[in-house]
PDB file of N, CA and C in Angstrom:
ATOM      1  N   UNK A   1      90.859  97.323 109.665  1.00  0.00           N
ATOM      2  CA  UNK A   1      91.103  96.510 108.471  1.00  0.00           C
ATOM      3  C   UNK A   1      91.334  97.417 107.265  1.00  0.00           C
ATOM      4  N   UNK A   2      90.280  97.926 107.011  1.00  0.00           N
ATOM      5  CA  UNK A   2      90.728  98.972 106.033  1.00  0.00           C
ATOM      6  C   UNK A   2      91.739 100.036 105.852  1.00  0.00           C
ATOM      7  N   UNK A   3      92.055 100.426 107.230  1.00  0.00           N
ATOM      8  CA  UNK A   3      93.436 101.385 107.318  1.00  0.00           C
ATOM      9  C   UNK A   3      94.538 100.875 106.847  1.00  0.00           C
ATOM     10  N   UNK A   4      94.931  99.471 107.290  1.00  0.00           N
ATOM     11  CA  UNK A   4      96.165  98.876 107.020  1.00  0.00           C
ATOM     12  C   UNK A   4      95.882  98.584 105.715  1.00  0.00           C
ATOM     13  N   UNK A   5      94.524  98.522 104.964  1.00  0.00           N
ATOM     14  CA  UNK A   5      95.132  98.119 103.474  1.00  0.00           C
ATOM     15  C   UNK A   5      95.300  99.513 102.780  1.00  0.00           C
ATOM     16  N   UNK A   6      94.888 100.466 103.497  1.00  0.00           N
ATOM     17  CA  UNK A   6      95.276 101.597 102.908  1.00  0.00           C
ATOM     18  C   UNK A   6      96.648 101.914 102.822  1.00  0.00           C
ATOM     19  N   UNK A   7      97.366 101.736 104.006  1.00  0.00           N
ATOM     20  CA  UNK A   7      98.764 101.641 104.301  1.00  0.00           C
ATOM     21  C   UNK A   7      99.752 101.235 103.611  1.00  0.00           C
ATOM     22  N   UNK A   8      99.041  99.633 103.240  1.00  0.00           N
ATOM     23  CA  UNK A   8     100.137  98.869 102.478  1.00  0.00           C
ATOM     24  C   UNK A   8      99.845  98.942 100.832  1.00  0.00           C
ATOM     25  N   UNK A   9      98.834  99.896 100.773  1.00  0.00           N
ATOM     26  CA  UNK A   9      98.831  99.986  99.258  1.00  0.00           C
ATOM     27  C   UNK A   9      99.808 101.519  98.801  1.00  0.00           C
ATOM     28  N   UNK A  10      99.695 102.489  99.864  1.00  0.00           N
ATOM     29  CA  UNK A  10     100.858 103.407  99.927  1.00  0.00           C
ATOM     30  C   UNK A  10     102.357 102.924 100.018  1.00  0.00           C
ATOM     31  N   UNK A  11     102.455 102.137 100.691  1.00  0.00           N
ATOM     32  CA  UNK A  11     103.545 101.104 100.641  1.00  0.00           C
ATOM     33  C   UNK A  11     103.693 100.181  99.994  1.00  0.00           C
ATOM     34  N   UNK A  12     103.163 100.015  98.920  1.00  0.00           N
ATOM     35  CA  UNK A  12     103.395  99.158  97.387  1.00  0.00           C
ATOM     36  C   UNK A  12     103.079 100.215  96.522  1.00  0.00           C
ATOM     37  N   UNK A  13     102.801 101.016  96.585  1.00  0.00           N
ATOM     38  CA  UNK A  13     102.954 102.275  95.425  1.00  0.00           C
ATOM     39  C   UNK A  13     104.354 102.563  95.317  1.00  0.00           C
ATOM     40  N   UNK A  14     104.646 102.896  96.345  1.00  0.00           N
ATOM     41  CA  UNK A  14     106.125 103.689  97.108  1.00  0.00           C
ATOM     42  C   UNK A  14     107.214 102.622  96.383  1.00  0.00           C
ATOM     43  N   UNK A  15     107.188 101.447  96.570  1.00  0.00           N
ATOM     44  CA  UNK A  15     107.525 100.517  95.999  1.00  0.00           C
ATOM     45  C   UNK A  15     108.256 100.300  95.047  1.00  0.00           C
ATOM     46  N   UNK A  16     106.530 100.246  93.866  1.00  0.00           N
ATOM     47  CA  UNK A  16     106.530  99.879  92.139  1.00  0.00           C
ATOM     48  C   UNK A  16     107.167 101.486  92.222  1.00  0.00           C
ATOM     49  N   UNK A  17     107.250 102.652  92.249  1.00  0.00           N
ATOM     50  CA  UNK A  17     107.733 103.883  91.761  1.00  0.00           C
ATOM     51  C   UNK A  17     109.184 103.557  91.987  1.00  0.00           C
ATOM     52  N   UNK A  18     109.914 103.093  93.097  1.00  0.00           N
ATOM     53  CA  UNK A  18     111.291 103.232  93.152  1.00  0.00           C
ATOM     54  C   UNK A  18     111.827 101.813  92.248  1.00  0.00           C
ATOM     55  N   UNK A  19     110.903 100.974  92.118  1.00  0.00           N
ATOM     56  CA  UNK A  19     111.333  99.864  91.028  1.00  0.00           C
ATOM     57  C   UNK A  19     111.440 100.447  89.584  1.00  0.00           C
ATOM     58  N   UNK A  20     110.556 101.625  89.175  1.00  0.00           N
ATOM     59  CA  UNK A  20     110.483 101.979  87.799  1.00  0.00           C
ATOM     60  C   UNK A  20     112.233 102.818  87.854  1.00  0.00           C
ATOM     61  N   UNK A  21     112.253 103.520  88.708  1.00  0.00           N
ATOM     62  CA  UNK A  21     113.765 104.662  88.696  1.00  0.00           C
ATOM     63  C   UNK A  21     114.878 103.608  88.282  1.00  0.00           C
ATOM     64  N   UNK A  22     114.497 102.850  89.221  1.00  0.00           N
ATOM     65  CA  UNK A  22     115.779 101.546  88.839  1.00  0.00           C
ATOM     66  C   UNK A  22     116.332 100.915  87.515  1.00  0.00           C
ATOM     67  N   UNK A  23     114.544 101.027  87.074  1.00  0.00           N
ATOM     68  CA  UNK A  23     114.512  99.993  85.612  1.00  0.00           C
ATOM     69  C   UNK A  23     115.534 101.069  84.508  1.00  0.00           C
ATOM     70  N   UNK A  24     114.551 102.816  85.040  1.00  0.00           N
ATOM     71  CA  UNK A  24     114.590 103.739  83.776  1.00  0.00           C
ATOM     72  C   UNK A  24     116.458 103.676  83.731  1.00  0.00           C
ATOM     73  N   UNK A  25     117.193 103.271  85.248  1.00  0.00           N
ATOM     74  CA  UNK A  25     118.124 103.562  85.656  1.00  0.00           C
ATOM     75  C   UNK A  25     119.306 102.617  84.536  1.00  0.00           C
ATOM     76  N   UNK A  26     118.937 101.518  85.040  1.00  0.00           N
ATOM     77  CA  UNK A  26     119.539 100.276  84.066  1.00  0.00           C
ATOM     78  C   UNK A  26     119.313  99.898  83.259  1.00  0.00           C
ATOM     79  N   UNK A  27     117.986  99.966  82.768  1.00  0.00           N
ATOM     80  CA  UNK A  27     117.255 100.292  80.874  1.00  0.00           C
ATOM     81  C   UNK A  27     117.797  98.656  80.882  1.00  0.00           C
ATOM     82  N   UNK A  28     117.674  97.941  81.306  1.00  0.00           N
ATOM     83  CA  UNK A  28     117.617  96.342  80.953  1.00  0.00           C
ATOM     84  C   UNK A  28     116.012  95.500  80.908  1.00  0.00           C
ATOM     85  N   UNK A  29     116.245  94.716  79.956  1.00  0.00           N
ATOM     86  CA  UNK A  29     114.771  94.161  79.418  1.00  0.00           C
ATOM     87  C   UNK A  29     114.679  92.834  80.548  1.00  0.00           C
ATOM     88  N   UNK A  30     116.051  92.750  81.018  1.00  0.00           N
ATOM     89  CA  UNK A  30     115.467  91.584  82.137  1.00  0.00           C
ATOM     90  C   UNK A  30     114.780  92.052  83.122  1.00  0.00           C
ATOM     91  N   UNK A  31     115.552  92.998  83.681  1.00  0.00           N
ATOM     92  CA  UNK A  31     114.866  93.891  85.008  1.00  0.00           C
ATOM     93  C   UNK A  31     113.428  94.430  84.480  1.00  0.00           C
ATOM     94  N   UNK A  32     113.310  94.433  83.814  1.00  0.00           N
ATOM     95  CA  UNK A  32     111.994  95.360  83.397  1.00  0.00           C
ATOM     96  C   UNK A  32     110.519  93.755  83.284  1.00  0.00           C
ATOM     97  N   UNK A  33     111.380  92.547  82.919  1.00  0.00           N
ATOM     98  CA  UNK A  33     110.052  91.530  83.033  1.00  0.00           C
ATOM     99  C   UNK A  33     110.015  90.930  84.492  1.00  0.00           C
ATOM    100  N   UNK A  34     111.154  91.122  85.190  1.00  0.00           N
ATOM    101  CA  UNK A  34     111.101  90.743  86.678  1.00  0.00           C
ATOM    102  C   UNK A  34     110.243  91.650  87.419  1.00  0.00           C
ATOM    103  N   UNK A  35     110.142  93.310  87.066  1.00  0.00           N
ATOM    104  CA  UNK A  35     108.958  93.989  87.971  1.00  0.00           C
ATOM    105  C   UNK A  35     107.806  93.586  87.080  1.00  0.00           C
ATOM    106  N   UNK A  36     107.916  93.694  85.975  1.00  0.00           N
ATOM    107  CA  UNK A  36     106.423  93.623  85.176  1.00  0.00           C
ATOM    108  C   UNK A  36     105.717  92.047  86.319  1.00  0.00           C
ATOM    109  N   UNK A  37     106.432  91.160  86.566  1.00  0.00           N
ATOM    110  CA  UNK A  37     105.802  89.513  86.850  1.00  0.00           C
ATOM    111  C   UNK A  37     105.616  89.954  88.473  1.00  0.00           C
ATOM    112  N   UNK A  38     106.493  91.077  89.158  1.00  0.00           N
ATOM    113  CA  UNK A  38     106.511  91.550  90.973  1.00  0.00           C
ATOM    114  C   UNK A  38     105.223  92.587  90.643  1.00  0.00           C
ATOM    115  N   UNK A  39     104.918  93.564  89.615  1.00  0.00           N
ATOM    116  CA  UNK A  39     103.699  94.257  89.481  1.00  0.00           C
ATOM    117  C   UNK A  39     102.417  93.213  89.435  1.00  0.00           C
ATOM    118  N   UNK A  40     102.466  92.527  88.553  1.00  0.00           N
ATOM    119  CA  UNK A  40     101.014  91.720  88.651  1.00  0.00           C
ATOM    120  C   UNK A  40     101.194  91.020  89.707  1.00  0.00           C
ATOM    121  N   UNK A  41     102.045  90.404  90.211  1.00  0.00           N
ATOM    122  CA  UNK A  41     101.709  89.740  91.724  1.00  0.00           C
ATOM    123  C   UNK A  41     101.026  90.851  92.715  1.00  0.00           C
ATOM    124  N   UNK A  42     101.269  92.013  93.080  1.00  0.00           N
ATOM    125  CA  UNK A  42     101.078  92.970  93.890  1.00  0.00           C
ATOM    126  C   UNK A  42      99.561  93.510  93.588  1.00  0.00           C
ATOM    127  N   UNK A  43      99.551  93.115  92.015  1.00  0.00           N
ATOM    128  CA  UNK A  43      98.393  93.902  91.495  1.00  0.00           C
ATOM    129  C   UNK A  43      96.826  92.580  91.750  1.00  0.00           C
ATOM    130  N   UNK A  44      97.401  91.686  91.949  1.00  0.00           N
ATOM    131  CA  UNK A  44      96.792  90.170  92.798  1.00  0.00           C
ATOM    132  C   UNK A  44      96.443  90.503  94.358  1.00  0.00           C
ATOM    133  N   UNK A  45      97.234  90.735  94.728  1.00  0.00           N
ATOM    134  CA  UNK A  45      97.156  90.741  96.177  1.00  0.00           C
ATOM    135  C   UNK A  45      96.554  91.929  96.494  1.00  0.00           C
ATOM    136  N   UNK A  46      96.830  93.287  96.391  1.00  0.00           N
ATOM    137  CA  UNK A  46      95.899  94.780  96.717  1.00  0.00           C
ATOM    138  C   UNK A  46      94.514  94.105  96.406  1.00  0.00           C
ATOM    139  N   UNK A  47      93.940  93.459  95.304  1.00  0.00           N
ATOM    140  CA  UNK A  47      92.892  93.471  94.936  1.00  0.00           C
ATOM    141  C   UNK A  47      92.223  92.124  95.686  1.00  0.00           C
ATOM    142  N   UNK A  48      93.084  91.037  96.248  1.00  0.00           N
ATOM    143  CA  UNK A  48      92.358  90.550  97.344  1.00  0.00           C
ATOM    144  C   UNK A  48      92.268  91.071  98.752  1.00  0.00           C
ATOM    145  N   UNK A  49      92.952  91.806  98.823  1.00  0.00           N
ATOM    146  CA  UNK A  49      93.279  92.877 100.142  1.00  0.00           C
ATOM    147  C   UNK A  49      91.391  93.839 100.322  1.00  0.00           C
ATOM    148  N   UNK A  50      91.771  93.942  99.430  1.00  0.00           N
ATOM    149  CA  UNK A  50      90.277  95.276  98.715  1.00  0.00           C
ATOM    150  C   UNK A  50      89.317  95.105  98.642  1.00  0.00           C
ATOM    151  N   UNK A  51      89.060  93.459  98.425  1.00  0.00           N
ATOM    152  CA  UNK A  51      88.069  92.662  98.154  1.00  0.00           C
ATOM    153  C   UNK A  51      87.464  92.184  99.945  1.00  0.00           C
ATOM    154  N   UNK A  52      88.772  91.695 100.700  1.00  0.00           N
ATOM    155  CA  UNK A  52      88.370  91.400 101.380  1.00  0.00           C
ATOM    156  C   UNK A  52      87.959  92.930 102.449  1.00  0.00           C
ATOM    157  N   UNK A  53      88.656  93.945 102.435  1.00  0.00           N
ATOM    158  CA  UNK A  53      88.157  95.149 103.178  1.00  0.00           C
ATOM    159  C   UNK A  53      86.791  95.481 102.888  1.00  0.00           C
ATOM    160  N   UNK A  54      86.033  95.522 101.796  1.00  0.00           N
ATOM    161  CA  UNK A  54      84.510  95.234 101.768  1.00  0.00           C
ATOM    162  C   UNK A  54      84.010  94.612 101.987  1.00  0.00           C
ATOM    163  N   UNK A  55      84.301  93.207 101.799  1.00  0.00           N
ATOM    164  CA  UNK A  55      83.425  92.306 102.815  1.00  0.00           C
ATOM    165  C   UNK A  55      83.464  92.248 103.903  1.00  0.00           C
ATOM    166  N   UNK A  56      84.561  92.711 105.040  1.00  0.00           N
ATOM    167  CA  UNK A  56      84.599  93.115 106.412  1.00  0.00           C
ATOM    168  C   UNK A  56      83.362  94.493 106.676  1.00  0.00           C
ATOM    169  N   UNK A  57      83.469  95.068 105.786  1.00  0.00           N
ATOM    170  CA  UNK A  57      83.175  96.446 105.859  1.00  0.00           C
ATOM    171  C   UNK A  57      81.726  95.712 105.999  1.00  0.00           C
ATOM    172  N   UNK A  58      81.271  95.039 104.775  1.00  0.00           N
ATOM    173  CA  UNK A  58      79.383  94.997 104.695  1.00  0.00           C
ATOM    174  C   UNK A  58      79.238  94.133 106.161  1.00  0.00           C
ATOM    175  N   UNK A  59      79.841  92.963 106.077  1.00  0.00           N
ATOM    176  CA  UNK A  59      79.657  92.291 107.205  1.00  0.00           C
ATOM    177  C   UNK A  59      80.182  92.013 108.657  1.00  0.00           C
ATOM    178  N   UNK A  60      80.496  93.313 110.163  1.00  0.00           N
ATOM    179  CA  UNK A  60      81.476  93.804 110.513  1.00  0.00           C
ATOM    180  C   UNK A  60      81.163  92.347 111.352  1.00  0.00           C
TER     181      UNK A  60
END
């Protein structure tokens, strides 16, 4: 359980970094509130991901 959220948080890092090249790329204020609204979704989900890998963890 915990490996794969390790995984997919390397793989949403990997992600948001090639979304920023894009933004710095096209310097548009639309593109830039479409990742800002895809960052907090992601930044939702890792942290129920995270949440739930400790409670697996305390209670196997």
């Amino acid at each position: 359980m915990f490996g794969t959220y390790l995984s997919r948080f390397i793989i949403l890092k990997y992600f948001l970094l090639r979304k920023r090249k894009s933004i710095r790329a096209k310097g548009t204020a639309l593109h830039f509130e479409k990742s800002f609204k895809i960052k907090k979704c992601f930044k939702n989900i890792s942290k129920n991901l995270y949440g739930r890998a400790i409670q697996s963890h305390k209670n196997p």
